[in-house]
Protein backbone atom coordinates (compact mmCIF):
# COMPACT_ATOMS: atom_id res chain seq x y z
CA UNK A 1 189.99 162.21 107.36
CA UNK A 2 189.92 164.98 104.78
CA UNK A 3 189.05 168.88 105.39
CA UNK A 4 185.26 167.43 104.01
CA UNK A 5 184.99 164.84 106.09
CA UNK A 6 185.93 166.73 109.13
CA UNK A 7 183.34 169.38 108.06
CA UNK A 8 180.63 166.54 107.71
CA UNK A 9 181.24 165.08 111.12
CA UNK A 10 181.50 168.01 112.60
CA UNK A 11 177.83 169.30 110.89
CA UNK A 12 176.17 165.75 111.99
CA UNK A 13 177.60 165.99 115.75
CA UNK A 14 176.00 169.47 115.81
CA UNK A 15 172.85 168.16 114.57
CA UNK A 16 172.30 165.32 116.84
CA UNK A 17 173.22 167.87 120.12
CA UNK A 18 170.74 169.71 118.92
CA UNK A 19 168.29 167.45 118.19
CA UNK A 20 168.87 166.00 121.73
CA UNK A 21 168.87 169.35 123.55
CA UNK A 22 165.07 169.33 121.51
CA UNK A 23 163.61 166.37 123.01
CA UNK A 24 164.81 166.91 126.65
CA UNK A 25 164.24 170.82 126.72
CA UNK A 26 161.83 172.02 123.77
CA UNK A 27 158.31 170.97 123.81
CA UNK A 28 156.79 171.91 126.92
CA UNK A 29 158.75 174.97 126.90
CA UNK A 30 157.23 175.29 122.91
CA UNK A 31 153.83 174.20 124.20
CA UNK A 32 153.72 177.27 126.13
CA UNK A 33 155.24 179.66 124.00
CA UNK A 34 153.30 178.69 121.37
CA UNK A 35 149.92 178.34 122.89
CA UNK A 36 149.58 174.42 122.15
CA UNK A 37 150.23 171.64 119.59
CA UNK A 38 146.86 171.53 117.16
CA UNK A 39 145.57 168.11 119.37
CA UNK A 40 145.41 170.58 122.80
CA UNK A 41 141.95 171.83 121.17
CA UNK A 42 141.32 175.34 122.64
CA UNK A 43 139.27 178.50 121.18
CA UNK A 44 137.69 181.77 121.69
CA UNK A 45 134.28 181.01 121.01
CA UNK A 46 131.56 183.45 119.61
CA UNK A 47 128.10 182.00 119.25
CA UNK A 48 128.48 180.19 115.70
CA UNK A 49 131.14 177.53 117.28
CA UNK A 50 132.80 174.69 114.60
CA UNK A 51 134.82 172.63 116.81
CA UNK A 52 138.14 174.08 119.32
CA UNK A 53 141.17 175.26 117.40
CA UNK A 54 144.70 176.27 119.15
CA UNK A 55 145.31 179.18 120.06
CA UNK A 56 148.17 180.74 121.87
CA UNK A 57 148.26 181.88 125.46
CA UNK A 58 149.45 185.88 124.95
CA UNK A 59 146.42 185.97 122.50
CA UNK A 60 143.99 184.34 125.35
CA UNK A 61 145.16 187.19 127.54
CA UNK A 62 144.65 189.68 125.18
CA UNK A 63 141.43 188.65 124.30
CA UNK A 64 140.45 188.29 127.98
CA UNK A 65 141.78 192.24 128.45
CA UNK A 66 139.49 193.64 125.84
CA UNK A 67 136.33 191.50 127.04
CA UNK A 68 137.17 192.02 130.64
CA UNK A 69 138.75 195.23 130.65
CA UNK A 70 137.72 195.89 134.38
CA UNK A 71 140.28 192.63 135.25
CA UNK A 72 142.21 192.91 138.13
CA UNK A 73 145.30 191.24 139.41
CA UNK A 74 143.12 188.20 141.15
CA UNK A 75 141.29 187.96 137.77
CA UNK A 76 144.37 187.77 136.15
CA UNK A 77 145.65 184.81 138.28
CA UNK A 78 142.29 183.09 138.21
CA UNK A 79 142.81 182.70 134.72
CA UNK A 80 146.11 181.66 134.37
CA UNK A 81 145.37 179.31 137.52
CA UNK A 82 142.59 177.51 135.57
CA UNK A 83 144.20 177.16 132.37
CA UNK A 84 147.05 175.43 133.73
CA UNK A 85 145.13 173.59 136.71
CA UNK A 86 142.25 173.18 135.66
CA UNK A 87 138.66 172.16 138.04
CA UNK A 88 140.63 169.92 139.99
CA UNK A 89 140.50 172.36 143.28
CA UNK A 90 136.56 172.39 143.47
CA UNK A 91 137.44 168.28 144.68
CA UNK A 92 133.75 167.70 145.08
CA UNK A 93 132.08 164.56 144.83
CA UNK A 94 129.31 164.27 141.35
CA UNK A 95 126.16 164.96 144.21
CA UNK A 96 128.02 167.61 145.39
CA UNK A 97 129.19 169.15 142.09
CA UNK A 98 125.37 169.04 141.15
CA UNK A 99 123.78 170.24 143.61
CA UNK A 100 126.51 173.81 143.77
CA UNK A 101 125.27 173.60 139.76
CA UNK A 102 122.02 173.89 140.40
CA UNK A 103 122.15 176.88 143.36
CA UNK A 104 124.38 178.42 141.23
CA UNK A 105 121.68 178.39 137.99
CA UNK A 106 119.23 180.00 140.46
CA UNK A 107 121.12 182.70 141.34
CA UNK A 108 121.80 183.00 137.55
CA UNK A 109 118.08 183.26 136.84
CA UNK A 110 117.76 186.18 139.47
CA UNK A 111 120.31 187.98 138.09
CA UNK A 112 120.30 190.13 134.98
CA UNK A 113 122.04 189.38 132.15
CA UNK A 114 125.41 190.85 131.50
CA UNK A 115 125.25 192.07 127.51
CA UNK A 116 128.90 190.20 127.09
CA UNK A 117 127.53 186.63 128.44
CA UNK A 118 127.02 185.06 124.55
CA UNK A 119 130.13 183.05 124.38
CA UNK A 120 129.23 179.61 125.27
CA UNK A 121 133.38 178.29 125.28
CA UNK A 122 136.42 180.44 126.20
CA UNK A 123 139.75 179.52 126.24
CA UNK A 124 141.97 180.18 129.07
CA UNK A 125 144.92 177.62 128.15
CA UNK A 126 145.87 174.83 126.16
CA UNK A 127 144.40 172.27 128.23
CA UNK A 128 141.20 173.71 129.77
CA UNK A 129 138.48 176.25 128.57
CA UNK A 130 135.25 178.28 130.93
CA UNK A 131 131.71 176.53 130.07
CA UNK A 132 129.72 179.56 130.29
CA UNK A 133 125.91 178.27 131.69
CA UNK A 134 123.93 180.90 130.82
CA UNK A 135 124.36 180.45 127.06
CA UNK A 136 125.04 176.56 128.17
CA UNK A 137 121.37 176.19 129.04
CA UNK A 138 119.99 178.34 126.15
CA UNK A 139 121.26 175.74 123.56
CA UNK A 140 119.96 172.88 125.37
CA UNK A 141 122.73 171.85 127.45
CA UNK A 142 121.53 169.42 130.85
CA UNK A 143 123.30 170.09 134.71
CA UNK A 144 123.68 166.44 134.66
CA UNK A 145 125.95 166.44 131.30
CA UNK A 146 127.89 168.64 132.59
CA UNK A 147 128.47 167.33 135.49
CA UNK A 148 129.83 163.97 133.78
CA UNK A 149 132.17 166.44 131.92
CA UNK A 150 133.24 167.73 135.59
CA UNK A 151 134.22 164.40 136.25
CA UNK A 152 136.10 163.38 132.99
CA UNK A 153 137.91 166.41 133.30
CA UNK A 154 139.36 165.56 136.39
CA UNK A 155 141.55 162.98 134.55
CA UNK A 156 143.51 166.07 133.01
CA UNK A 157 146.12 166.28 135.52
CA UNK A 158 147.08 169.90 136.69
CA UNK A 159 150.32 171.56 135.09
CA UNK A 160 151.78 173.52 138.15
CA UNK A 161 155.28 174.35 136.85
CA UNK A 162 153.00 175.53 133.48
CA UNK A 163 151.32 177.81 136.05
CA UNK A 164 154.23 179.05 137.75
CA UNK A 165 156.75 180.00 133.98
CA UNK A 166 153.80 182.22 133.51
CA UNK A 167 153.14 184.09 135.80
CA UNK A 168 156.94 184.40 136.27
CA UNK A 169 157.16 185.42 132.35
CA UNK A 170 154.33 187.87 133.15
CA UNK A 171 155.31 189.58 136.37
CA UNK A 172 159.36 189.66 135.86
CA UNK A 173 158.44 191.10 131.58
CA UNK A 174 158.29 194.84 131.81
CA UNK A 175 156.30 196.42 129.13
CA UNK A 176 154.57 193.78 127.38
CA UNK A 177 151.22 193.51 128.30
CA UNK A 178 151.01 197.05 130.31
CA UNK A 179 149.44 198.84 128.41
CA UNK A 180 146.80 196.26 127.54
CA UNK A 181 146.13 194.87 130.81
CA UNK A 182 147.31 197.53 133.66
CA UNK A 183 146.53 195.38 136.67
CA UNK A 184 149.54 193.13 135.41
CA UNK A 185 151.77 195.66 137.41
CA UNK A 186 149.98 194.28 140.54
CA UNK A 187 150.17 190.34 139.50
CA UNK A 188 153.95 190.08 141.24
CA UNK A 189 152.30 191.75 144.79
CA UNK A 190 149.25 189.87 144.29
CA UNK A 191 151.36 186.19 144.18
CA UNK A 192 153.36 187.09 146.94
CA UNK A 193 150.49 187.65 148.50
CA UNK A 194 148.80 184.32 148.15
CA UNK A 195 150.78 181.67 147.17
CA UNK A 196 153.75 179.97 149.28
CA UNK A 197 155.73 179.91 145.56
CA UNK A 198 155.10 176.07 145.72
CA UNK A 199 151.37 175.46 145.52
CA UNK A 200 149.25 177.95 144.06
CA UNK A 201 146.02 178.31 145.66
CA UNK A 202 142.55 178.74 144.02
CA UNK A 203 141.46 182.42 144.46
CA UNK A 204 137.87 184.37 143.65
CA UNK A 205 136.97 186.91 141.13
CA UNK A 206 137.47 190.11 142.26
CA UNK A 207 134.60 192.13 143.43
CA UNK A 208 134.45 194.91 140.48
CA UNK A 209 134.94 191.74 138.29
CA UNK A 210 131.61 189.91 139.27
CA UNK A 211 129.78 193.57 139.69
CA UNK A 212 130.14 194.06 135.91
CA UNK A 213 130.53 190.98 134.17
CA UNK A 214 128.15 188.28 136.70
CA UNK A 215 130.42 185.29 135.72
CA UNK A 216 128.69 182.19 135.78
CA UNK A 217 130.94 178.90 134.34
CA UNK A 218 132.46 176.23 134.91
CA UNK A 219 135.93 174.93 134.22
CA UNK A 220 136.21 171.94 131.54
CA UNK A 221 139.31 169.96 129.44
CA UNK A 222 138.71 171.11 125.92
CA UNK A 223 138.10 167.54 125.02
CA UNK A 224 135.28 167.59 127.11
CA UNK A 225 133.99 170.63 126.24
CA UNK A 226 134.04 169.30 122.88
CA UNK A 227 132.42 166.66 123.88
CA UNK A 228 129.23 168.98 124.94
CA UNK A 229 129.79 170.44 121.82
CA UNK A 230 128.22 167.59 119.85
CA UNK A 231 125.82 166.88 122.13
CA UNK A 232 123.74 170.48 122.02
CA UNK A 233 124.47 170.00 118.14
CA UNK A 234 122.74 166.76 118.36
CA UNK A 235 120.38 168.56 120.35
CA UNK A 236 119.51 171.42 117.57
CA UNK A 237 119.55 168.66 115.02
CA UNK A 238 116.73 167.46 116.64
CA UNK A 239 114.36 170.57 116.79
């Protein structure tokens, strides 16, 4: 074998370890980095909505920030809780589910409106996205529709090792998203607080949180929520 050939051998034994190291390693650790691969189907919705496009994880958190700037550390982990577990927790059978729904939309009625409660889908991960029902029920949308979502989305398994690189990548990252998002210095304390470090449990909304911003939604896959998508289109079609 020449000085060529040894180079070439040499060059295609690199390639294939790294190609290798790529399919065992890379693309759920990509996935995450990288918010999603284009099929995952998330958004930011405002009110004029054209389907769910990807969108990466830091920018969901910013976003959240600046809409939620009163967020604190239990907000925080609510969110990344329900993008990478999705509505699994509530475990409630489709009567059940319903009938929470429809005490909830009461209390909804009584309240008044925050000013910010226009966006009809959110994103908070690459599998799962916030159904918000006030806007929901403007456009049309039925309890019992999204109830059937509900259920659908409960074949979305829950990511918990997605759940736990990021809050570790948040708490144990100095700097980053400080000055954005303050109550991160509070998200380690707030885990240690909670969670066993094995199975992270469902938590509330803070208090200030639901003073000022009244959230009312539910927690869909995005395929789902696409799903509803078409139908209050079909809806408005129809008017």
């Amino acid at each position: 074998m020449n000085k060529n050939q040894s180079f070439l051998f040499f060059f295609l034994v690199l390639l294939l370890v790294t190609l290798l190291l790529m399919t065992v390693t890379g693309p759920k650790h990509w996935a995450d980095m990288n918010g999603s691969q284009a099929k995952a189907g998330i958004a930011h919705k405002s009110n004029h909505h054209n389907g769910l496009a990807p969108i990466m994880f830091p920018e969901i958190l910013v976003k959240h920030a600046h809409r939620y700037p009163g967020m604190e550390a239990s907000d925080v982990y609510k969110l990344i809780y329900q993008g990478t577990m999705g509505p699994g927790h509530f475990n409630a059978s489709s009567d059940v589910y319903l009938s929470f729904l429809r005490k909830e939309v009461e209390r909804l009625r009584e309240e008044p409106a925050w000013e910010g409660d226009t966006i009809l889908v959110e994103s908070i991960g690459d599998r799962f996205v916030r159904i918000h029902l006030r806007p929901y029920l403007e456009q049309g949308g039925t309890l019992e529709a999204l109830t059937e979502a509900y259920e659908r989305s409960l074949q979305v398994p829950a990511d918990t090792g997605l759940f736990f690189r990021r809050m570790s990548r948040l708490t144990h990252t100095e700097g980053i998203m400080d000055t954005v998002l303050p109550s991160i210095d509070d998200l380690a304390v707030f885990m240690e607080q909670v969670s066993d470090g094995y199975n992270p449990p469902p938590v509330h909304h803070s208090d200030i949180f639901k003073a000022n911003y009244h959230p009312h939604y539910r927690v869909l896959s995005s395929s789902e929520a696409e799903h509803l998508l078409s139908l209050l289109k079909d809806i408005k079609d129809k008017q």
